[in-house]
Protein backbone atom coordinates (compact mmCIF):
# COMPACT_ATOMS: atom_id res chain seq x y z
CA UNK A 1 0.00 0.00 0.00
CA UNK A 2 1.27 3.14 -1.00
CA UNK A 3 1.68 5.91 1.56
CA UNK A 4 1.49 9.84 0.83
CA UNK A 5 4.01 10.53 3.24
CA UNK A 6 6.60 8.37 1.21
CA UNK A 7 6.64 10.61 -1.84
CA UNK A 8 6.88 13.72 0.82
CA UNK A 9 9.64 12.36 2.15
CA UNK A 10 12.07 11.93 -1.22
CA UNK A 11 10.78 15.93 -1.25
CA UNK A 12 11.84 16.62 2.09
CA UNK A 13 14.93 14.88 1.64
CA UNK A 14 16.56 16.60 -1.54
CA UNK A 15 15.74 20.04 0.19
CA UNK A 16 17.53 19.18 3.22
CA UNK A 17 20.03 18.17 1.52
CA UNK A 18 20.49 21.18 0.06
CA UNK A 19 19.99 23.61 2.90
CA UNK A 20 22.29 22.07 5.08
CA UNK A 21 25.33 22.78 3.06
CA UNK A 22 25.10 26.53 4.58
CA UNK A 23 25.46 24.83 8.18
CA UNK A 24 27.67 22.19 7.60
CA UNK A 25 30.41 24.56 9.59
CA UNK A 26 28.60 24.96 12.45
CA UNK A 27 30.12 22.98 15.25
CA UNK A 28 28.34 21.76 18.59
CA UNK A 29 29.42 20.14 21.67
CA UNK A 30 28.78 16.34 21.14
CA UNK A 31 26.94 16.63 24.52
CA UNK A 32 24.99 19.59 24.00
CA UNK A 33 20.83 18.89 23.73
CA UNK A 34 20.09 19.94 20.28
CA UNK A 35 17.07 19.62 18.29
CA UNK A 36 17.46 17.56 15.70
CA UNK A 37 14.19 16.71 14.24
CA UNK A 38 10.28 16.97 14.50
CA UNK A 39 8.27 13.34 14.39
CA UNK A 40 4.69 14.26 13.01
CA UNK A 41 2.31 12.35 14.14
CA UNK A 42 -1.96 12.16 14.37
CA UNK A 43 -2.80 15.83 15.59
CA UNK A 44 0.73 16.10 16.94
CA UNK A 45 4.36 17.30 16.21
CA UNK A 46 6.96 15.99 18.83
CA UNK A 47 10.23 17.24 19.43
CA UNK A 48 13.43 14.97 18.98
CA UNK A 49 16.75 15.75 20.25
CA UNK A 50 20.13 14.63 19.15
CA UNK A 51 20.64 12.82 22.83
CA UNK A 52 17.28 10.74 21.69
CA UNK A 53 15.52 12.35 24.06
CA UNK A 54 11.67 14.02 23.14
CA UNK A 55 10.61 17.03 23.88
CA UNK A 56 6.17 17.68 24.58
CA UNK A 57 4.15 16.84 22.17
CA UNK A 58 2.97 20.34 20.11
CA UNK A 59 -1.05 19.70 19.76
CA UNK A 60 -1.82 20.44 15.53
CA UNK A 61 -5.87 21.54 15.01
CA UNK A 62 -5.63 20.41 11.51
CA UNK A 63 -3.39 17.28 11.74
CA UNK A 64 -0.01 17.04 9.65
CA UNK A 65 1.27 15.26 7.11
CA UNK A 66 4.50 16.72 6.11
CA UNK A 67 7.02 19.50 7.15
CA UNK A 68 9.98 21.13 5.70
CA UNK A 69 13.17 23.14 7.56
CA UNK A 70 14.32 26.67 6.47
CA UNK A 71 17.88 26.46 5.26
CA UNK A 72 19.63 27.79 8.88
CA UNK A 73 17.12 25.63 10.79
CA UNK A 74 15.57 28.20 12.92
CA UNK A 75 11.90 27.00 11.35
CA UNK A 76 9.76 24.34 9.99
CA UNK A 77 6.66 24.54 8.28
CA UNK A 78 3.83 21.76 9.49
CA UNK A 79 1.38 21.40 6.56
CA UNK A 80 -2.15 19.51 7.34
CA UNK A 81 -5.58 20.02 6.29
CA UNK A 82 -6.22 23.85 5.41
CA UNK A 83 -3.82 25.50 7.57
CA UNK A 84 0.68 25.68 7.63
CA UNK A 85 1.48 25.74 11.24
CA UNK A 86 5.30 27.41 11.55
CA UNK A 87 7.37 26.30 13.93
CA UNK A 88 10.20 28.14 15.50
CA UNK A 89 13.37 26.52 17.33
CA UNK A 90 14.79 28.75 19.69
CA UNK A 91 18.30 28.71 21.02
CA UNK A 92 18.71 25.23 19.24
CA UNK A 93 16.17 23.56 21.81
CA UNK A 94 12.87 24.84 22.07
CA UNK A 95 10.14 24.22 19.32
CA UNK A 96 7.36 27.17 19.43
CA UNK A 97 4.37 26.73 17.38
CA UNK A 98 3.03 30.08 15.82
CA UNK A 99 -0.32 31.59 14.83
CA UNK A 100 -1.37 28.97 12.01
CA UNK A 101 -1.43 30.13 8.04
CA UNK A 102 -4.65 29.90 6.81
CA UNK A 103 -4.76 28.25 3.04
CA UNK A 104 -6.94 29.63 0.66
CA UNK A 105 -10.53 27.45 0.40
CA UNK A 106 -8.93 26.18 3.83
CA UNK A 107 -12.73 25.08 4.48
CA UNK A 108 -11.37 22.70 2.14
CA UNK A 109 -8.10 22.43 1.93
CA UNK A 110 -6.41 19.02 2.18
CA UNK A 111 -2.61 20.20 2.26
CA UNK A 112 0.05 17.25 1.42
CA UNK A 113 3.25 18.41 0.58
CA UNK A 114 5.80 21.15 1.37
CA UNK A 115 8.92 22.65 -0.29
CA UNK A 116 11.61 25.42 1.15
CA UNK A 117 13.21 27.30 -1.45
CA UNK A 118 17.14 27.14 -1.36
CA UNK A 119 17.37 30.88 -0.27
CA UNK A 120 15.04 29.78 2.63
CA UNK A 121 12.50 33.14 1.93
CA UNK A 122 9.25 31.07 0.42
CA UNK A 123 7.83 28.09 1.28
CA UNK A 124 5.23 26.53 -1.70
CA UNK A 125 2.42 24.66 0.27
CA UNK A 126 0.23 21.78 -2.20
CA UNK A 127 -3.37 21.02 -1.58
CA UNK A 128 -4.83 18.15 -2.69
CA UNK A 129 -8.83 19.01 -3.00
CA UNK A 130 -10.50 21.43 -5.55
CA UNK A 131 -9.32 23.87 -6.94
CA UNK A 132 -6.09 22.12 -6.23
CA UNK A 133 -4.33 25.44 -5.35
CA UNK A 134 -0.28 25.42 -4.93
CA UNK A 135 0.52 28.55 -2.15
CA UNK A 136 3.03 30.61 -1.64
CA UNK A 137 4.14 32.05 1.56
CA UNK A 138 6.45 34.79 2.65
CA UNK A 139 8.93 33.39 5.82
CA UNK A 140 9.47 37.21 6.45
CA UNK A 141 5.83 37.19 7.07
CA UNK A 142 3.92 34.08 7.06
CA UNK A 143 1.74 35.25 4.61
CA UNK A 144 0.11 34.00 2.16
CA UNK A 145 1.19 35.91 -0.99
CA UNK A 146 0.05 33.88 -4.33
CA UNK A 147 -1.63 30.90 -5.36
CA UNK A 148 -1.65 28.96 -8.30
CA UNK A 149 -3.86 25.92 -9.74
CA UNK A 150 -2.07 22.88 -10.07
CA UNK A 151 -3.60 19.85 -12.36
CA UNK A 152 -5.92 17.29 -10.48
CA UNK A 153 -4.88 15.94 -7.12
CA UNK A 154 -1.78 17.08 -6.61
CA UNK A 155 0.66 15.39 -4.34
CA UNK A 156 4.27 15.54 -4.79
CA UNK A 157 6.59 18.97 -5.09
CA UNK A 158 10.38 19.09 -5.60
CA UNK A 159 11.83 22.25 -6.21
CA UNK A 160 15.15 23.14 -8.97
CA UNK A 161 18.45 23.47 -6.60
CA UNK A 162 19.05 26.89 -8.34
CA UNK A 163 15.32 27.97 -7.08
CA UNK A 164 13.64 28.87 -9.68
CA UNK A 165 11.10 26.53 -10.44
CA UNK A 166 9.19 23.84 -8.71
CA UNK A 167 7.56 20.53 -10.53
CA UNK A 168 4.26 19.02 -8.88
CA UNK A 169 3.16 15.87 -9.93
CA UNK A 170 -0.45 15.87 -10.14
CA UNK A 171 -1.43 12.13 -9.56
CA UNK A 172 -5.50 12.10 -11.32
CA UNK A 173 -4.69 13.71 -14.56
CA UNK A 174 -1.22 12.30 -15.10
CA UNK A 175 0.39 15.55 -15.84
CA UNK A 176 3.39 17.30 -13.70
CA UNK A 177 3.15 21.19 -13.81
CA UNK A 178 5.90 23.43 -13.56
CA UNK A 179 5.80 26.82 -11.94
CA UNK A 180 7.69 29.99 -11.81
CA UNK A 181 8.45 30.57 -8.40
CA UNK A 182 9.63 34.66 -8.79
CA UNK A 183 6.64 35.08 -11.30
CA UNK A 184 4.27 33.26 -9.41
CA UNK A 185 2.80 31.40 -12.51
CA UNK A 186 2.73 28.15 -14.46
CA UNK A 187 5.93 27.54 -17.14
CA UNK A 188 4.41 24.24 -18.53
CA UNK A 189 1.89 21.31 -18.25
CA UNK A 190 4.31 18.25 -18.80
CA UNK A 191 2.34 14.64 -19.40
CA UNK A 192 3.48 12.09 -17.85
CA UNK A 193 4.43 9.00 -19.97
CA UNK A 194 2.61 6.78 -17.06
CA UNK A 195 -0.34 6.81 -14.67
CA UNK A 196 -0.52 8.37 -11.28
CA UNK A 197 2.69 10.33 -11.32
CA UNK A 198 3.47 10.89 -7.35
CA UNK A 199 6.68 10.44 -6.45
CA UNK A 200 9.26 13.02 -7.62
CA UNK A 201 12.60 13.48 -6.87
CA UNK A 202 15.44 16.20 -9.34
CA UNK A 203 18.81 15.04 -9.46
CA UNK A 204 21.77 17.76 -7.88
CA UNK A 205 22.84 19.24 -11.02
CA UNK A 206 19.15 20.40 -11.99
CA UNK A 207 19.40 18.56 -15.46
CA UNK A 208 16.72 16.13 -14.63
CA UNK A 209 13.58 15.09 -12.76
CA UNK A 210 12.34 11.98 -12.03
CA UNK A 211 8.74 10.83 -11.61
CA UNK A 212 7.23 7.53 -10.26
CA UNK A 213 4.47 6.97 -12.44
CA UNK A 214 2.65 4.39 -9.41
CA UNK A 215 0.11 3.59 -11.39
CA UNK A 216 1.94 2.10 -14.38
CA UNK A 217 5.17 1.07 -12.55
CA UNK A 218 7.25 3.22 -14.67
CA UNK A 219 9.12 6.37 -14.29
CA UNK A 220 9.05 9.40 -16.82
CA UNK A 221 12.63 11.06 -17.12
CA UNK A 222 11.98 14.90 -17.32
CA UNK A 223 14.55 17.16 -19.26
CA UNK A 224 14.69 20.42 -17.35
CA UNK A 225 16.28 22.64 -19.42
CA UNK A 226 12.76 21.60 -22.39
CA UNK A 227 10.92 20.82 -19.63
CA UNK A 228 9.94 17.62 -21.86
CA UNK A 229 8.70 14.38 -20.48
CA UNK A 230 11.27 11.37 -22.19
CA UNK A 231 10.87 7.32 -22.95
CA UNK A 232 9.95 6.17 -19.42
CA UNK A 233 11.78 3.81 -17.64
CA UNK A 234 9.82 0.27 -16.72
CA UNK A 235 10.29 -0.69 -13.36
CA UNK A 236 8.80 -3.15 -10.59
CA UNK A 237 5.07 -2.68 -9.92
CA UNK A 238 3.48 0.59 -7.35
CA UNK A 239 7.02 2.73 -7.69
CA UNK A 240 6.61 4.55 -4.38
CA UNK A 241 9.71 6.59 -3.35
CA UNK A 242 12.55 7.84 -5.16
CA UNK A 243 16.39 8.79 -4.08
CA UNK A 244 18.92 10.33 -6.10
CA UNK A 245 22.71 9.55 -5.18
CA UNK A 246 24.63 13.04 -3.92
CA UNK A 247 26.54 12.96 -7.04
CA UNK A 248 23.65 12.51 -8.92
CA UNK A 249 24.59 8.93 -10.80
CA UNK A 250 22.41 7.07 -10.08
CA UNK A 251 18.28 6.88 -8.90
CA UNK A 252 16.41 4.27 -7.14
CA UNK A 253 13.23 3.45 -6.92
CA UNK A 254 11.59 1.37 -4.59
CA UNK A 255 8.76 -0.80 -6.08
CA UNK A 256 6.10 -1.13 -3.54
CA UNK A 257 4.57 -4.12 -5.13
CA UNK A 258 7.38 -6.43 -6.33
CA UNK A 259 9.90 -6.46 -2.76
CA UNK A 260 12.29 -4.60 -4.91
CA UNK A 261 14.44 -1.44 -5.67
CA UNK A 262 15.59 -0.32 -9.20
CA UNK A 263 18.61 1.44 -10.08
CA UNK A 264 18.43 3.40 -12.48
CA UNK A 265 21.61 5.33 -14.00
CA UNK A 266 20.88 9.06 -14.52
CA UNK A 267 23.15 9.33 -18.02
CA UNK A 268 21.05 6.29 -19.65
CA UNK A 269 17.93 6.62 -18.15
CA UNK A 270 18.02 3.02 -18.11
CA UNK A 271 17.67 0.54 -15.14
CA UNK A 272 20.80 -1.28 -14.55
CA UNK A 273 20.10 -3.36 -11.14
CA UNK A 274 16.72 -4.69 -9.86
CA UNK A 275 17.47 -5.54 -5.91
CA UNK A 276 15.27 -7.98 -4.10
CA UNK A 277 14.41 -6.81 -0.84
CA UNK A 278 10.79 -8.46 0.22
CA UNK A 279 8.29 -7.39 1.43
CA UNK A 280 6.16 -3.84 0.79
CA UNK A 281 9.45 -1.43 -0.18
CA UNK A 282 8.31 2.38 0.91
CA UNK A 283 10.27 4.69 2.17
CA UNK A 284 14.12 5.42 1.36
CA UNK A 285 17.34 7.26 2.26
CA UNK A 286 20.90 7.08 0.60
CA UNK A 287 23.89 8.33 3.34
CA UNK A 288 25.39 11.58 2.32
CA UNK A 289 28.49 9.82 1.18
CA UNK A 290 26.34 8.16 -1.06
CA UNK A 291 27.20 4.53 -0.16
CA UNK A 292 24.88 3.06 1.90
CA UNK A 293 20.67 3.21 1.23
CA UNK A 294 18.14 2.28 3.71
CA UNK A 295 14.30 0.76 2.86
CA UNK A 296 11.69 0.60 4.92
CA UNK A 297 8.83 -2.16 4.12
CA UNK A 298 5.41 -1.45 5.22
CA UNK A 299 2.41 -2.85 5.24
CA UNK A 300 -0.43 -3.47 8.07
CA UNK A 301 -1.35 -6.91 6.88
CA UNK A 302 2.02 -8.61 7.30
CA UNK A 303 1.91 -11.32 4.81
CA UNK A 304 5.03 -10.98 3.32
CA UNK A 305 9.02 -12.20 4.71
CA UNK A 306 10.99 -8.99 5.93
CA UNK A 307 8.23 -6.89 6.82
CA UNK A 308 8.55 -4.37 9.83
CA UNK A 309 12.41 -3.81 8.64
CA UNK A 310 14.32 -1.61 7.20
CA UNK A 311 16.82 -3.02 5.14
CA UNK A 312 20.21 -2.00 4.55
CA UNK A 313 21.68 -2.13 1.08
CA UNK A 314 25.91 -1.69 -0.11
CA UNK A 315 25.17 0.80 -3.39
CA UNK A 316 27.96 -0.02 -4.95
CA UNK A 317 27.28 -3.61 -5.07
CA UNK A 318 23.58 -3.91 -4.63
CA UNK A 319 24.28 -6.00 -2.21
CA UNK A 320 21.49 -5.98 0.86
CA UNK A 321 23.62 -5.76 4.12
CA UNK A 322 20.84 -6.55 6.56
CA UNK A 323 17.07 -6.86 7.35
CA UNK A 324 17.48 -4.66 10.50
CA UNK A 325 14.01 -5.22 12.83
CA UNK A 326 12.10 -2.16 13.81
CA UNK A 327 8.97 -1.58 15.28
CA UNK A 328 5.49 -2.37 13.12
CA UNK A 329 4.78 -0.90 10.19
CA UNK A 330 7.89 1.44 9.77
CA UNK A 331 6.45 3.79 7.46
CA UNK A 332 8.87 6.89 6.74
CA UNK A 333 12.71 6.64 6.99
CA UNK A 334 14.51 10.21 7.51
CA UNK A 335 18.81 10.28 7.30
CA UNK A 336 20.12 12.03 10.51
CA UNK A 337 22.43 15.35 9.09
CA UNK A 338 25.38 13.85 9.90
CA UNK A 339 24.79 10.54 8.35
CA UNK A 340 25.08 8.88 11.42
CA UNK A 341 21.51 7.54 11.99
CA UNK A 342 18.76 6.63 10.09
CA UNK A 343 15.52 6.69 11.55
CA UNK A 344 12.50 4.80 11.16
CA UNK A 345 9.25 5.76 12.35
CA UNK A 346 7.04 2.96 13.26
CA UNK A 347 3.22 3.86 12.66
CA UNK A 348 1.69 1.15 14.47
CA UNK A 349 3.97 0.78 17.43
CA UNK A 350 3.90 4.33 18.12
CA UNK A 351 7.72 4.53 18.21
CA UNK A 352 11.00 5.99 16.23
CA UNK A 353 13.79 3.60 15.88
CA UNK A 354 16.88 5.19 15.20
CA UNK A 355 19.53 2.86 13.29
CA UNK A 356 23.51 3.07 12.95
CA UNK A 357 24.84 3.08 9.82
CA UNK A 358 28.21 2.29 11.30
CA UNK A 359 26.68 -1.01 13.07
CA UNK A 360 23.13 -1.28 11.03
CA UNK A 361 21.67 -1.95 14.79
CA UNK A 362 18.39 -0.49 15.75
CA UNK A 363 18.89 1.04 19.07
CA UNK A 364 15.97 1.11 21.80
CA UNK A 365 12.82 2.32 20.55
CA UNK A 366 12.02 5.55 21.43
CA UNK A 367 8.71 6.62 22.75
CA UNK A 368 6.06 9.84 21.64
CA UNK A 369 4.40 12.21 24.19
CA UNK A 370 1.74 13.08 21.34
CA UNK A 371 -1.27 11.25 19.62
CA UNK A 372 0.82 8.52 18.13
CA UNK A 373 0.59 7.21 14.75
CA UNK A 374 3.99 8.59 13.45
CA UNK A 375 4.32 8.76 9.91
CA UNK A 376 6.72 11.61 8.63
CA UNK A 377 10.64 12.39 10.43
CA UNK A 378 11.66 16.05 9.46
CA UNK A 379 15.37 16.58 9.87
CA UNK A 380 16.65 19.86 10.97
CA UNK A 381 20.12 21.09 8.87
C-alpha cells in the first residue's frame, strides 16, 4: 500500500540536503541537547533531540502530514488540512508553534506536501482538494502571498536546486506542472508517460527530474532545461519513493509491489540493477556519502518475509547488508544530518527507531508524548 508521506519524504529529503550545506560549519558540543528533528504524528508534532531524548508533544488543530526546515534551521513549516502551522526553534532547543497560516478554500483544503526554497525566503504549500491550489508564503511574514492551480490531485513537489522553479506531480490527470516561483505562474503542463505520477525526486545538477508513475510502474525522465517528459523507464510494480545519489549517478526506486528497488543510472535513463528486498518497499534514504541506502517495508497486513524492517543495502554492489528489525509498520525513513543515523518511524507501534549506519543496529525504541501514529521524520540542517 502506497503511503502519501513516502513521496513527501524523497521531497523533504533533496531540500535538506540542500539547505544544510550553509550549516555544515557549524560545530556543537557532542553533549549539548540539540534539536534535531520533529516526528509528526496524528494531531501532533513531537520534538526529537540529538541525545534521543523528546521534547512535549505540540497539539496540531488540523493534523499534519508533512514538514519542511528553512535552510539555517531556525523553522519548519507543518502542513495539514487547510492550515501551515510554523514552527520556530529557539536557542537550538525549544520548538514554538506560531499563529497557524490559513490556506486559501482552507474550508477545504487538504494540504500534502511542502517545499523550502534554497534561499530559505518562500515556502510553496500543495493542496490536494479542488481547486487544487499550490501557495506561496512569505517566511518574512507568514503570509500568504500567491496561489496557483495545479492539475488534479496534486501530491508531490520538488523544487530546482538553483530555485527557480518547482515541478508538482499531479497524480488524477497524469500531468506534472511546472511553476515559476519569482513570477508566481505556471511555465508548462508536462504529461506524464505513465499513470498516477506521485513520487518526484530532481537530481543535484538540476538537469533532470524523475517521476514515479505508481500507477503504471514506470518512471518518466523529465529534461529540465525543455521541460519535456522522455521514454519512461519500466520498473517493478506501485514505484513509491525515489532517491537520487549526492553525485547525482544514479536513482532508485523502490517498487512497492514487487519487494524490490531499481537502479536506475541518470546518463542512460536506463535501469541497470533490480534488488530484491521483500516485502512492501516504501520509504528510502541514501547516506550523504552516497554509499549506503536504507528501505523501509510497510504494510499493516504482514503477509510478506521482511516486513517491519528496514533493510540495509551496499550501493555499490547492490548488495542488501541486513534486514534490520524495527517496530510495526515502519512507514517513513529520515537520514540524521550527519549521516550517522537513520531513523525509522514505526506507525503502528507508536515509536521511532533510530539505526547506525556504522553497526546497522536499531537502538531502543524511542517513545512519543503526542497522539501517536507517526508517519513523517523532518530533519533539521
Amino acid at each position: 500500500m502506497l503511503r502519501r508521506c513516502c513521496v513527501i519524504a524523497v521531497v523533504l529529503l533533496l531540500v535538506c540536503a540542500t539547505a544544510g550545506t550553509a550549516l555544515a560549519s557549524v560545530t556543537r558540543p557532542a553533549t549539548e541537547r540539540v534539536l534535531s528533528a520533529l516526528v509528526l504524528e496524528a494531531g501532533a508534532v513531537t520534538p526529537l533531540y540529538n541525545t534521543g531524548a523528546t521534547g512535549a508533544a505540540i497539539p496540531i488543530a488540523d493534523g499534519d502530514i508533512d514538514a519542511a526546515f528553512t535552510p539555517n534551521g531556525d523553522r519548519a513549516y507543518v502542513v495539514g488540512g487547510g492550515q501551515v502551522t510554523p514552527i520556530d526553534i529557539n536557542a537550538d532547543e525549544n520548538a514554538i508553534a506560531q499563529p497557524p497560516i490559513a490556506l486559501p478554500h482552507s474550508a477545504h483544503a487538504d494540504a500534502v506536501a511542502v517545499a523550502i526554497t534554497p534561499n530559505g525566503k518562500t515556502a510553496l504549500v500543495v493542496d490536494n482538494f479542488a481547486p487544487y491550489w499550490v501557495s506561496w508564503i512569505k517566511t518574512a511574514t507568514n503570509a500568504v502571498t500567491a496561489k496557483v492551480k495545479a492539475g488534479v490531485s496534486p501530491i508531490g513537489i520538488a523544487i530546482t536546486p538553483n530555485g527557480k522553479y518547482a515541478y508538482i506531480t499531479n497524480a488524477n490527470s497524469d500531468t506534472v506542472t511546472v511553476l515559476s516561483i519569482a513570477h508566481h505562474r505556471v511555465v508548462r503542463t508536462i504529461h506524464a508517460r505513465g499513470f498516477d505520477p506521485e513520487a518526484i525526486a530532481i537530481t543535484p545538477n538540476g538537469r533532470f527530474a524523475f517521476v514515479a508513475d505508481n500507477g503504471s510502474g514506470t518512471v518518466t525522465p523529465i529534461r529540465i532545461s525543455t521541460n519535456t517528459a522522455l521514454k519512461p523507464i519500466k520498473v517493478g510494480k506501485f514505484p513509491a519513493a525515489i532517491a537520487v545519489t549526492p553525485g547525482g549517478t544514479f536513482a532508485y526506486v523502490t517498487d512497492n509491489g514487487s519487494g524490490t528497488v531499481s537502479k536506475i543510472k541518470v546518463s542512460t535513463r536506463r535501469v541497470v540493477k533490480t534488488i530484491r528486498t521483500g516485502g512492501f518497499p516504501d520509504d528510502m534514504v541514501i547516506t550523504p556519502n552516497g554509499k549506503f541506502g536504507y528501505v523501509a517495508s510497510w504494510d499493516q497486513q504482514a503477509v510478506k518475509t521482511h516486513l517491519h524492517t528496514v533493510t540495509a543495502i551496499r550501493l555499490s554492489t547492490g548488495a542488501v547488508i541486513r534486514h534490520i528489525t524495527v517496530g510495526r509498520d515502519p512507514i517513513g525513513l529520515a537520514m540524521a544530518a550527519d549521516g550517522a543515523v537513520v531513523y525509522s518511524a514505526n506507525w503502528k507501534s507508536d515509536t521511532v527507531s533510530p539505526v547506525s549506519v556504522a553497526t546497522n543496529t536499531a537502538g531502543p525504541a524511542i517513545g512519543l508524548a503526542g497522539f501517536h501514529q507517526p508517519e513523517f521524520i523532518a530533519i533539521r540542517p
